[in-house]
C-alpha atoms as a PDB file:
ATOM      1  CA  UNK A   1       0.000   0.000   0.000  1.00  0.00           C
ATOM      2  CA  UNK A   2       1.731   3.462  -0.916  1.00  0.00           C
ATOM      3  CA  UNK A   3       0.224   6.160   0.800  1.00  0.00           C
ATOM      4  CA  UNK A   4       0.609   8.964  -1.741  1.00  0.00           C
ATOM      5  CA  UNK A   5      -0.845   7.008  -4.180  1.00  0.00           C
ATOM      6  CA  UNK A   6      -4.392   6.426  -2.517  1.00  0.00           C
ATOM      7  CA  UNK A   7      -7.067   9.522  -1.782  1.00  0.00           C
ATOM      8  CA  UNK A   8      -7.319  10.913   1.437  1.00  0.00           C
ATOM      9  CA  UNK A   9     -10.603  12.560   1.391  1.00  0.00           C
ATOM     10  CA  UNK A  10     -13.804  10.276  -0.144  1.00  0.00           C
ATOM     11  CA  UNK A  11     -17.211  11.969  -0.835  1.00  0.00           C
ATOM     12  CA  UNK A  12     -19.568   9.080   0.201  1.00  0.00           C
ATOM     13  CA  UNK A  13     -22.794  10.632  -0.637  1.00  0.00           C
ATOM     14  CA  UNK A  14     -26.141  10.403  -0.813  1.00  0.00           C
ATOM     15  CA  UNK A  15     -27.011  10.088  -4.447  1.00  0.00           C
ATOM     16  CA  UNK A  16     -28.787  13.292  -6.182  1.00  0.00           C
ATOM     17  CA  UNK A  17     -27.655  15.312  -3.112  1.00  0.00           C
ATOM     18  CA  UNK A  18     -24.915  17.917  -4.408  1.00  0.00           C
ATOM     19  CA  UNK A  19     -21.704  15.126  -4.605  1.00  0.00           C
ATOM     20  CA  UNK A  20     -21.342  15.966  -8.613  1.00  0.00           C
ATOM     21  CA  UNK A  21     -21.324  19.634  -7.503  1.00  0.00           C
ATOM     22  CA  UNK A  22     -18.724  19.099  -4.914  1.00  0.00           C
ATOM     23  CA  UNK A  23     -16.770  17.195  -6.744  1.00  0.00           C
ATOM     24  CA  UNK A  24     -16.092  19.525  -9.339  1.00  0.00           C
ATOM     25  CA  UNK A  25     -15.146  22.617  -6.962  1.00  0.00           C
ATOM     26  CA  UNK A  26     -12.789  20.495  -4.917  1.00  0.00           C
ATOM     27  CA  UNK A  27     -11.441  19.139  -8.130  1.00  0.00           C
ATOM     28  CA  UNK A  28     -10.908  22.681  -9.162  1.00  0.00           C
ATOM     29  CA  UNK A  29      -8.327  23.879  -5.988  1.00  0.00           C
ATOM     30  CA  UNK A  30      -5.375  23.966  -6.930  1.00  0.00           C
ATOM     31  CA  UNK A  31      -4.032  22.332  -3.745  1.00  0.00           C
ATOM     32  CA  UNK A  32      -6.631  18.916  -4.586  1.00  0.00           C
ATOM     33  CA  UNK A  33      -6.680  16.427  -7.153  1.00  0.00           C
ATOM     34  CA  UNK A  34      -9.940  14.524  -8.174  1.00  0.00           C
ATOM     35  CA  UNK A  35      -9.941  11.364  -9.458  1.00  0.00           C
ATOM     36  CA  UNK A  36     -10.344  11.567 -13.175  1.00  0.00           C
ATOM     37  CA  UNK A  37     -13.303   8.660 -12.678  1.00  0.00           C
ATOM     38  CA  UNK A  38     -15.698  10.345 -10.335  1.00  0.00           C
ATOM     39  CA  UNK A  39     -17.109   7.937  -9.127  1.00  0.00           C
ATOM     40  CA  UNK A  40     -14.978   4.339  -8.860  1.00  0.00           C
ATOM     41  CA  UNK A  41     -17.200   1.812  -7.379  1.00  0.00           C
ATOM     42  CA  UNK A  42     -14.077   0.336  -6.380  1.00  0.00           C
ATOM     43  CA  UNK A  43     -14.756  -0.878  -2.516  1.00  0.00           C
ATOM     44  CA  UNK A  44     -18.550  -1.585  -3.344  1.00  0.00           C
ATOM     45  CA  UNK A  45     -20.278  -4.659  -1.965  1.00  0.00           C
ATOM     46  CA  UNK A  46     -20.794  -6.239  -5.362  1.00  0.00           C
ATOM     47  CA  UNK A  47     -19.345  -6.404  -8.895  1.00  0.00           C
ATOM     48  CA  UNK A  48     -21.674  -4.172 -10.930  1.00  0.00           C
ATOM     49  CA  UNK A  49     -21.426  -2.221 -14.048  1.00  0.00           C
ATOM     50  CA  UNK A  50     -19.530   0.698 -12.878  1.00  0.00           C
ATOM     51  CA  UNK A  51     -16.659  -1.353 -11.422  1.00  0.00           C
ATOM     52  CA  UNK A  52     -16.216  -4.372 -13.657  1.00  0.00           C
ATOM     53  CA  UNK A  53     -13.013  -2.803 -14.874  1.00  0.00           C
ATOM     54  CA  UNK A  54     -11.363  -2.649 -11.276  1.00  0.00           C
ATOM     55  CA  UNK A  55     -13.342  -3.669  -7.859  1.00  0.00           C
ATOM     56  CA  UNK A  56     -11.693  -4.709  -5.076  1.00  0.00           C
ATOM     57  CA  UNK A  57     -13.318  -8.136  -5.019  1.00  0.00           C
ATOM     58  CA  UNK A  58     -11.513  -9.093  -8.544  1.00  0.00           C
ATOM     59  CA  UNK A  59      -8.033  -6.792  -8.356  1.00  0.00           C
ATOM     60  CA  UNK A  60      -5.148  -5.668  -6.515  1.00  0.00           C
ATOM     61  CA  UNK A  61      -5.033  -2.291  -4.454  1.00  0.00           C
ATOM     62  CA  UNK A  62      -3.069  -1.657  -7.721  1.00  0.00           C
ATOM     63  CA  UNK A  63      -5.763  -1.163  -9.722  1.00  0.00           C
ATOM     64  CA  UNK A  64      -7.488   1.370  -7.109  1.00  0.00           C
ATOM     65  CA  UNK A  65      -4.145   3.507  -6.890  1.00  0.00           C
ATOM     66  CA  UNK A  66      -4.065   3.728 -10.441  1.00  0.00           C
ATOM     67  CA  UNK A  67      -7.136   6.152 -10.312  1.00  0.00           C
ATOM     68  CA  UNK A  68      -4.758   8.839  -8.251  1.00  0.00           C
ATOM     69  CA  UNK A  69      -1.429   8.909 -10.114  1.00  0.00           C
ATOM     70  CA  UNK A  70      -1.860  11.852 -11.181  1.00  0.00           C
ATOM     71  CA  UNK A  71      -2.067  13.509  -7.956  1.00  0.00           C
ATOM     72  CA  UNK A  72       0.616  11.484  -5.902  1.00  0.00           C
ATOM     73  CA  UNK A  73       1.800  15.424  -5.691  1.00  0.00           C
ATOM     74  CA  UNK A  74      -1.247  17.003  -4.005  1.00  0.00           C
ATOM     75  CA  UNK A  75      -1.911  17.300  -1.078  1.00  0.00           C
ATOM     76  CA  UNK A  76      -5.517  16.475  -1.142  1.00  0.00           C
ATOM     77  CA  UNK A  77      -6.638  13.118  -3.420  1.00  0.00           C
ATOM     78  CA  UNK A  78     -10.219  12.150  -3.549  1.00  0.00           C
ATOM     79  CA  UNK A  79     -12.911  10.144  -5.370  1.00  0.00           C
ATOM     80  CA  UNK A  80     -16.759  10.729  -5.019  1.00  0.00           C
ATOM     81  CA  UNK A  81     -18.702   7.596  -5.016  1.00  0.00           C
ATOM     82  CA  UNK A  82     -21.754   8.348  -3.501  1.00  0.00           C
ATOM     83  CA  UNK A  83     -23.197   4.595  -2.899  1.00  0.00           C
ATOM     84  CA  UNK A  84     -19.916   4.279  -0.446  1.00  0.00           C
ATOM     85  CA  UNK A  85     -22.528   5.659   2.365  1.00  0.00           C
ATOM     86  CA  UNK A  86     -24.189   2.269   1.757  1.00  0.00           C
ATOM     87  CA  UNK A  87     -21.416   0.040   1.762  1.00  0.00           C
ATOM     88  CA  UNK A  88     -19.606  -2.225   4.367  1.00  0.00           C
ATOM     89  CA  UNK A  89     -16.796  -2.821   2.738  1.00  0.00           C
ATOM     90  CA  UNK A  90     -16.138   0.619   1.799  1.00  0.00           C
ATOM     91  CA  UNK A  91     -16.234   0.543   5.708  1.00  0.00           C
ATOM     92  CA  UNK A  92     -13.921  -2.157   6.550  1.00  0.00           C
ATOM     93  CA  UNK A  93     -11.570  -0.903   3.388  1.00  0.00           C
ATOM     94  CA  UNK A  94     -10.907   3.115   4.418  1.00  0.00           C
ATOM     95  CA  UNK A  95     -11.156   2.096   8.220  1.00  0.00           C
ATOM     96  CA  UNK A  96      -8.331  -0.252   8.529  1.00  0.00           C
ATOM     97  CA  UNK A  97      -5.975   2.224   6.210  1.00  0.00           C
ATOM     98  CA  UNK A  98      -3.148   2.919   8.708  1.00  0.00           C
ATOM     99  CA  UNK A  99      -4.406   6.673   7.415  1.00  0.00           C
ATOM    100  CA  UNK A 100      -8.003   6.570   6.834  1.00  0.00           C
ATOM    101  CA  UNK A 101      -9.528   9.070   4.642  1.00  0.00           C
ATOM    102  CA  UNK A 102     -11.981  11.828   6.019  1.00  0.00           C
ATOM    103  CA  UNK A 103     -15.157  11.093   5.040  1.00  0.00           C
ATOM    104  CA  UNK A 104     -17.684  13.741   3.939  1.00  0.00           C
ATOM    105  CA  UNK A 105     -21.810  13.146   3.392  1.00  0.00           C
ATOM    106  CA  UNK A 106     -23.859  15.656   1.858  1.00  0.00           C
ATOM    107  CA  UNK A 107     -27.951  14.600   2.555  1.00  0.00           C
ATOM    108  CA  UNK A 108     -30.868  15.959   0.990  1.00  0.00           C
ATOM    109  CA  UNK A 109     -34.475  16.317   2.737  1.00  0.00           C
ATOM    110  CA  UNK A 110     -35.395  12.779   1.957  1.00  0.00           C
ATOM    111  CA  UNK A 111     -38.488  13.126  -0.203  1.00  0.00           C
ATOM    112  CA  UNK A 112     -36.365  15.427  -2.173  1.00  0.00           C
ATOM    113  CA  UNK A 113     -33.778  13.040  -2.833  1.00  0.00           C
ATOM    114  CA  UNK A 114     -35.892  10.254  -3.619  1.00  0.00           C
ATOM    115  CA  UNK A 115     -37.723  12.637  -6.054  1.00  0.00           C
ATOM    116  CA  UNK A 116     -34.601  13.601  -7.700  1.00  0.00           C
ATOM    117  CA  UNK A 117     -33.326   9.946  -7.894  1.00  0.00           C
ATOM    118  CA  UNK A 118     -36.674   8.660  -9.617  1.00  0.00           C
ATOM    119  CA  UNK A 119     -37.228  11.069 -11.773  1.00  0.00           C
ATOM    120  CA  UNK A 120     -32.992  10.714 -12.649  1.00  0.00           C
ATOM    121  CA  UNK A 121     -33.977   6.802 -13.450  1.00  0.00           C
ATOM    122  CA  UNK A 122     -37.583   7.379 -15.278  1.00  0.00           C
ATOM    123  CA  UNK A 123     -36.428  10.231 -17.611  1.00  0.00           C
ATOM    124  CA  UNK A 124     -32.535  10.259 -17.645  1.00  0.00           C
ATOM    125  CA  UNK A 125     -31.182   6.495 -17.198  1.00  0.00           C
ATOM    126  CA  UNK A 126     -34.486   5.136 -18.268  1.00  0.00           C
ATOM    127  CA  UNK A 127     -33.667   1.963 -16.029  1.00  0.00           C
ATOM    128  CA  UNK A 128     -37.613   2.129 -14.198  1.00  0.00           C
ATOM    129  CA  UNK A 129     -41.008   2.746 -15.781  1.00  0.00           C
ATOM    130  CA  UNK A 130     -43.356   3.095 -13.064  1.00  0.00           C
ATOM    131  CA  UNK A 131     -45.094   5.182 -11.054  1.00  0.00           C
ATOM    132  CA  UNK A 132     -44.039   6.901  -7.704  1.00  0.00           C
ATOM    133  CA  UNK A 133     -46.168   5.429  -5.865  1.00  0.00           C
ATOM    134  CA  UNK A 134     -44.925   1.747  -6.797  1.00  0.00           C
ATOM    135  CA  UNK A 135     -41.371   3.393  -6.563  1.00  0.00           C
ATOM    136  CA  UNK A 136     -41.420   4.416  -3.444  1.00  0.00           C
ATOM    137  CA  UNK A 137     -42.232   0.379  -2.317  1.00  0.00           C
ATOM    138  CA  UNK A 138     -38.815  -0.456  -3.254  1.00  0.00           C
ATOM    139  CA  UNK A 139     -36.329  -1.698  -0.038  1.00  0.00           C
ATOM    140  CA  UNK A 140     -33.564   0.043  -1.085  1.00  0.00           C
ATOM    141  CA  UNK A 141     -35.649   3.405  -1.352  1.00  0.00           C
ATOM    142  CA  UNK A 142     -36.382   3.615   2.172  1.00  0.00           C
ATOM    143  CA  UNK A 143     -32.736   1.989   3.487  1.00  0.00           C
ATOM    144  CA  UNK A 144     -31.023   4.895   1.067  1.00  0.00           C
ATOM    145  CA  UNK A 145     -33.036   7.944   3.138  1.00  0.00           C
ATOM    146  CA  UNK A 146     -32.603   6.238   6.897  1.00  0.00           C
ATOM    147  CA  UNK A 147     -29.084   8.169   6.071  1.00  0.00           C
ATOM    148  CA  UNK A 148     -28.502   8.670  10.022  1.00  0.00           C
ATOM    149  CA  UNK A 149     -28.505   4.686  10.611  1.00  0.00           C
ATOM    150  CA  UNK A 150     -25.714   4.593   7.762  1.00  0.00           C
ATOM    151  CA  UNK A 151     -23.910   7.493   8.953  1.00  0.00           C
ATOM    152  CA  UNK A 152     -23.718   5.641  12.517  1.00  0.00           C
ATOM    153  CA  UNK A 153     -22.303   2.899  10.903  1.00  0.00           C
ATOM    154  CA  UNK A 154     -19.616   4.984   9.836  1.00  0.00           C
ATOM    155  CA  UNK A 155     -19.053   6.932  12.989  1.00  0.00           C
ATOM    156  CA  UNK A 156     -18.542   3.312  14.572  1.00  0.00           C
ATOM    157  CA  UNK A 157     -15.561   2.340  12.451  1.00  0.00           C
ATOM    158  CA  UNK A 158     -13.593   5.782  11.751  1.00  0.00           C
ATOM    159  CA  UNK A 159     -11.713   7.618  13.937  1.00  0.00           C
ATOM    160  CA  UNK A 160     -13.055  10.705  16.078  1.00  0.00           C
ATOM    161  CA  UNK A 161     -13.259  13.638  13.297  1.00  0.00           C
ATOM    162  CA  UNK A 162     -12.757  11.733  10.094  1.00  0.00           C
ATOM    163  CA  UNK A 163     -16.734  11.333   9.681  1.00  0.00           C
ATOM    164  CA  UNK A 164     -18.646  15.062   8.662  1.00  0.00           C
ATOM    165  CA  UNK A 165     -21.720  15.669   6.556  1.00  0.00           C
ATOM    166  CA  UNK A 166     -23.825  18.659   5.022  1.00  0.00           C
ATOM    167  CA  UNK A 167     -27.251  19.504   4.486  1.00  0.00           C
ATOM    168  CA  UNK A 168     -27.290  19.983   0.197  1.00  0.00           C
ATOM    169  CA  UNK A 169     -30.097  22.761   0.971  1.00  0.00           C
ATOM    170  CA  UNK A 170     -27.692  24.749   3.318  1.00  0.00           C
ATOM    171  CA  UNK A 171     -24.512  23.932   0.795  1.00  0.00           C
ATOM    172  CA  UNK A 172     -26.608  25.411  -1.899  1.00  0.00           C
ATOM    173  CA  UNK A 173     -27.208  28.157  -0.795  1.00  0.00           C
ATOM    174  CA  UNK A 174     -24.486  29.313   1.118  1.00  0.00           C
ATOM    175  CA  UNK A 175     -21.704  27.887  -1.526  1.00  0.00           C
ATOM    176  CA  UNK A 176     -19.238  29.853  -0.206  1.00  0.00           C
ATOM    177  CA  UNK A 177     -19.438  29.560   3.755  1.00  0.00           C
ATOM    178  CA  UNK A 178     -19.640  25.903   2.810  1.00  0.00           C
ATOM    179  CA  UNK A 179     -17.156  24.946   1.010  1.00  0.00           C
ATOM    180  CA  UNK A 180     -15.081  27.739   3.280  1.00  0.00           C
ATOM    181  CA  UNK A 181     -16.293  24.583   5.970  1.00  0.00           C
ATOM    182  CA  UNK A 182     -15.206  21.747   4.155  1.00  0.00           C
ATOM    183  CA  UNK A 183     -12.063  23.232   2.836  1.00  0.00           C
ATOM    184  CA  UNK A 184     -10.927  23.588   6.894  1.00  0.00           C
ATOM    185  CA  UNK A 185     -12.206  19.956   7.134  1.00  0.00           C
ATOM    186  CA  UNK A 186      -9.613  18.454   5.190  1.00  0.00           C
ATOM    187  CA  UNK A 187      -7.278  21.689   4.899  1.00  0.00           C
ATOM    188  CA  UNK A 188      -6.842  23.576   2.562  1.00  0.00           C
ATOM    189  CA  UNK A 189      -6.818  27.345   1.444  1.00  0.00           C
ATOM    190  CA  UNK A 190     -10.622  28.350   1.795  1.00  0.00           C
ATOM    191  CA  UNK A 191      -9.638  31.433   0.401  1.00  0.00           C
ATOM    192  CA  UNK A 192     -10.131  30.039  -3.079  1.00  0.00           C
ATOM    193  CA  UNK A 193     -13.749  29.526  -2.936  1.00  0.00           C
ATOM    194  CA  UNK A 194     -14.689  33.777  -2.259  1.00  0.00           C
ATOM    195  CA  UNK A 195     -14.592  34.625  -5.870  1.00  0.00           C
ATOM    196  CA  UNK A 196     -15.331  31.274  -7.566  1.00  0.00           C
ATOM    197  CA  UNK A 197     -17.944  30.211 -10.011  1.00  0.00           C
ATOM    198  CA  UNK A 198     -20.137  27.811  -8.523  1.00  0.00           C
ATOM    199  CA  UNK A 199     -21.764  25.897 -11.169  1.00  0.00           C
ATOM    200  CA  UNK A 200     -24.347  23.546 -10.326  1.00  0.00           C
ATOM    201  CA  UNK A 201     -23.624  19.982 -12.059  1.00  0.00           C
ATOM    202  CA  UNK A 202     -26.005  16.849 -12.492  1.00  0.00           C
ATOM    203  CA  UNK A 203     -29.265  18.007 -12.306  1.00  0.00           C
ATOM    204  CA  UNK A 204     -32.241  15.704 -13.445  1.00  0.00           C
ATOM    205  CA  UNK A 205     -32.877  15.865 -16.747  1.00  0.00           C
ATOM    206  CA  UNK A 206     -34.722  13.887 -19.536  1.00  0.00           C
ATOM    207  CA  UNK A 207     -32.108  12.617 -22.021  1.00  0.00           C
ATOM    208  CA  UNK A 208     -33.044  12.173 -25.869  1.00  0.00           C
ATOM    209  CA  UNK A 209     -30.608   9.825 -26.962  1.00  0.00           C
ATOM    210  CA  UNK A 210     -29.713   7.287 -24.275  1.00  0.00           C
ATOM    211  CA  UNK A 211     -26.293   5.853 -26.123  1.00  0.00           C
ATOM    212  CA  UNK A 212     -25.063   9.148 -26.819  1.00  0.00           C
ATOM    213  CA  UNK A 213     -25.416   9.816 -22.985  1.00  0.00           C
ATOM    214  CA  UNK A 214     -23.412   6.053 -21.971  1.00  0.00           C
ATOM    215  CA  UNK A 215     -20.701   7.813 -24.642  1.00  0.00           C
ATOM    216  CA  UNK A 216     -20.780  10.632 -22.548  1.00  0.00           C
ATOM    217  CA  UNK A 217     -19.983   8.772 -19.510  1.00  0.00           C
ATOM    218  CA  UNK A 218     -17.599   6.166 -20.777  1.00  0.00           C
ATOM    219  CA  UNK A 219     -15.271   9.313 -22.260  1.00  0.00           C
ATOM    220  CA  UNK A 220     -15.740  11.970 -19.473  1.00  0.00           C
ATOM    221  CA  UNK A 221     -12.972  10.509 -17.077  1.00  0.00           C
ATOM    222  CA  UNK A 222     -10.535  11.001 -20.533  1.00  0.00           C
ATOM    223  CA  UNK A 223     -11.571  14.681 -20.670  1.00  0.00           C
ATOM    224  CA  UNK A 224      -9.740  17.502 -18.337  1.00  0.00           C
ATOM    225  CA  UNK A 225     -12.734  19.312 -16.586  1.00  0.00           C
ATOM    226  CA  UNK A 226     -11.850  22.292 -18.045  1.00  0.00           C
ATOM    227  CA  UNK A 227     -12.824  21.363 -21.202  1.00  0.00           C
ATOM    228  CA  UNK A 228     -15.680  19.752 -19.942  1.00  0.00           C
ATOM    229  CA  UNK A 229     -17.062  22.819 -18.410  1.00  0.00           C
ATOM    230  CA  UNK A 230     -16.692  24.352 -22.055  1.00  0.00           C
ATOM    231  CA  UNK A 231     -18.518  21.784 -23.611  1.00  0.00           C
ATOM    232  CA  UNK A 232     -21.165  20.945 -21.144  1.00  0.00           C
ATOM    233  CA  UNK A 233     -24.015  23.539 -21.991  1.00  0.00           C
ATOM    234  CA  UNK A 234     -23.139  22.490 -25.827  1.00  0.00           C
ATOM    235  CA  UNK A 235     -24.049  18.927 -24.916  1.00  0.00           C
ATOM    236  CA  UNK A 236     -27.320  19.818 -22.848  1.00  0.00           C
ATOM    237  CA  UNK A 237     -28.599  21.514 -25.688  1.00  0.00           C
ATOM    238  CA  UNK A 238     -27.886  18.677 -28.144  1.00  0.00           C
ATOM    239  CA  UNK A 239     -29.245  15.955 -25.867  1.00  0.00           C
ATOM    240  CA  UNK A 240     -31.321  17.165 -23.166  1.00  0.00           C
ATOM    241  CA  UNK A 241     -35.483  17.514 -23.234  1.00  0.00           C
ATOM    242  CA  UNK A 242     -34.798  19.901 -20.466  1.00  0.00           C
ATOM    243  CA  UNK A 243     -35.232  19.887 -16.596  1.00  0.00           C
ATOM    244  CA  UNK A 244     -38.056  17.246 -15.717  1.00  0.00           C
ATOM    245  CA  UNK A 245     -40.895  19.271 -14.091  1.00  0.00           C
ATOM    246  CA  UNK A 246     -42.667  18.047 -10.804  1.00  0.00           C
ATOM    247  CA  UNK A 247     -45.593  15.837 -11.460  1.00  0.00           C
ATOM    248  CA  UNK A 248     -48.923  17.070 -10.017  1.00  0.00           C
ATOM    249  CA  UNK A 249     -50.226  13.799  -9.199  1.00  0.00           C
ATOM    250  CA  UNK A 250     -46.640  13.153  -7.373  1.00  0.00           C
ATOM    251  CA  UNK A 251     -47.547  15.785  -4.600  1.00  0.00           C
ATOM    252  CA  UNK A 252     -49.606  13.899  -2.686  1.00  0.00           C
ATOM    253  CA  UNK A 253     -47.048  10.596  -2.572  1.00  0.00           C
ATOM    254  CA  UNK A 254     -44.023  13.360  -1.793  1.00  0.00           C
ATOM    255  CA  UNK A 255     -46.367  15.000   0.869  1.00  0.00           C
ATOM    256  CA  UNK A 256     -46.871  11.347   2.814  1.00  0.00           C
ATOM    257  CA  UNK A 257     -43.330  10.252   1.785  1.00  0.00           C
ATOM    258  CA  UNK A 258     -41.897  13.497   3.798  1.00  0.00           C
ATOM    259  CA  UNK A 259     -43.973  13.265   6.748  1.00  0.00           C
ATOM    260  CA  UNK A 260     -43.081   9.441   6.861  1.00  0.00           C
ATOM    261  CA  UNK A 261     -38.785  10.409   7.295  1.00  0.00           C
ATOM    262  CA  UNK A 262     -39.352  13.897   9.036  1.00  0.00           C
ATOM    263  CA  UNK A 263     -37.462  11.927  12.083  1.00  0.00           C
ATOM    264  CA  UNK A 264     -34.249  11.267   9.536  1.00  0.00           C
ATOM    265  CA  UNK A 265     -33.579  15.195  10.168  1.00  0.00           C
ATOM    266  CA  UNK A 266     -33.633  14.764  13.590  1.00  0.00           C
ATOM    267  CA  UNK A 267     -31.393  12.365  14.144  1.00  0.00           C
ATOM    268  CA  UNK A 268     -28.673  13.483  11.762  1.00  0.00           C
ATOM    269  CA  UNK A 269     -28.875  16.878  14.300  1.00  0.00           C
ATOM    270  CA  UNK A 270     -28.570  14.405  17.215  1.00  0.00           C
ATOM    271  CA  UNK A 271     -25.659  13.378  15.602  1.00  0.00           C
ATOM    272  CA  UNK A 272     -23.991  16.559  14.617  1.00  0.00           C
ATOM    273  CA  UNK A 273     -25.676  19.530  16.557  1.00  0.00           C
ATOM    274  CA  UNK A 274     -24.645  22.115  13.665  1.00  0.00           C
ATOM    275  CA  UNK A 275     -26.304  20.270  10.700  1.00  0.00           C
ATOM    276  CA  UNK A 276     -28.358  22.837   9.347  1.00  0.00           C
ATOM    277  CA  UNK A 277     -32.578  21.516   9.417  1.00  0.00           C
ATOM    278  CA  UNK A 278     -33.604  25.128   8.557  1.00  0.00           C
ATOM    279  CA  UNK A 279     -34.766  24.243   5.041  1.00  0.00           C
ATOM    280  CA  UNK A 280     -35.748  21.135   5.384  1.00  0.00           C
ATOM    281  CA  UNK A 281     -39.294  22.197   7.028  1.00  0.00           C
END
């Protein structure tokens, strides 16, 4: 295991709550270096189409450094896999590190999140057709917004300090202050963030040609972010149908679904006394 060549900050999460966003502004410091491929999949439970290249249950540590060798310099490495919240052996992996990583969460007021997600996998991925109210029935819809239970987990295996985590309705709209916060997390200049551009990244979208968007995907670890930041709004206008607008017959599932995790924000505050609730009501 060589030190320098593995990350030392991991963005664990949830999905559809910010972590494209923060990826991209910590990628852009010039004291931090991002891993090329977002997100790796590498220490997830199970072999799965993200990771069939390099997972830890098939390859060497090798094959996981190889993702930071271009930042063996820096003195901030990361990788933002946002299913890590939800793994165990991402647990077992970054805990027994003789240096384990910090660890930050960014969580969304649930029925947001779930919103976001579905509508991501109805109009953009196209991987469910159904309704919301048969969505919402799914296991691993109501394990992925009972974040406090996963974030204990966590807590239970890192050391003291290496485990924070962010409201995405407070980081979005203080950007700044925030990522002023998370830059003295895992130190570095905050500085840089007072004048920057804050773009928001990865927001839920229909898609109009499905394969063009899996080309997308498959090249954008190959293209400097830069560039991608330049090419981006070309893209969206090529292959996007636009934002997906909120369903009126939705309200009333999102309205029962909200009420039904209102104690999720409470216990994340139990946990961390200055997680921001404000917006969440």
């Amino acid at each position: 295991m060589n030190e320098a060549s593995l990350p030392n900050v991991i963005i664990g999460g949830a999905p559809k709550c910010g972590t494209s966003s923060l990826y991209f502004w910590l990628s852009a410091h010039p004291e931090v270096f991002g891993s090329p491929k977002k997100e790796t999949f590498f220490f997830a439970d199970k072999v799965n189409r993200f990771n069939a290249k390099a997972n830890v249950h098939e390859h060497e540590l090798a094959e996981y450094e190889s993702f930071f060798k271009g930042g063996i310099d820096q003195f901030i490495r990361f990788e933002a896999t946002a299913h890590y919240l939800y793994e165990s052996t991402a647990r077992t992996a970054f805990s027994s590190w003789p240096n384990p990583p910090k660890l930050i969460f960014l969580f969304r007021e649930p029925s947001k999140q779930m919103y976001s997600h579905y509508k991501m996998e109805r109009y953009r991925t196209k991987r469910v057709d159904m309704s919301l109210s048969e969505y919402i029935k799914r296991p691993q819809i109501t394990d992925h917004v009972d974040y406090a239970k996963h974030v204990r987990a966590w807590l239970d295996v890192m050391p003291e300090g290496h485990v924070r985590f962010w409201a995405f309705e407070d980081f979005m709209s203080r950007k700044p202050e925030v990522m002023a916060e998370i830059s003295a997390y895992v130190g570095i200049d905050a500085a840089y963030y007072t004048d920057f551009d804050f773009e928001h990244r990865n927001e839920s979208v229909a898609i109009k040609s499905g394969f063009l968007h899996q080309l997308g995907l498959k090249i954008q670890p190959l293209v400097p972010h830069a560039i991608q930041k330049a090419v981006l709004p070309l893209y969206m206008k090529l292959n996007s149908g636009g934002r997906v607008a909120d369903r009126p017959e939705d309200q009333s599932v999102l309205a029962q679904f909200k009420q039904d995790w209102a104690h999720v924000g409470a216990a994340l505050k139990e946990l961390d006394p200055n997680f921001s609730l404000g917006r969440w009501s």
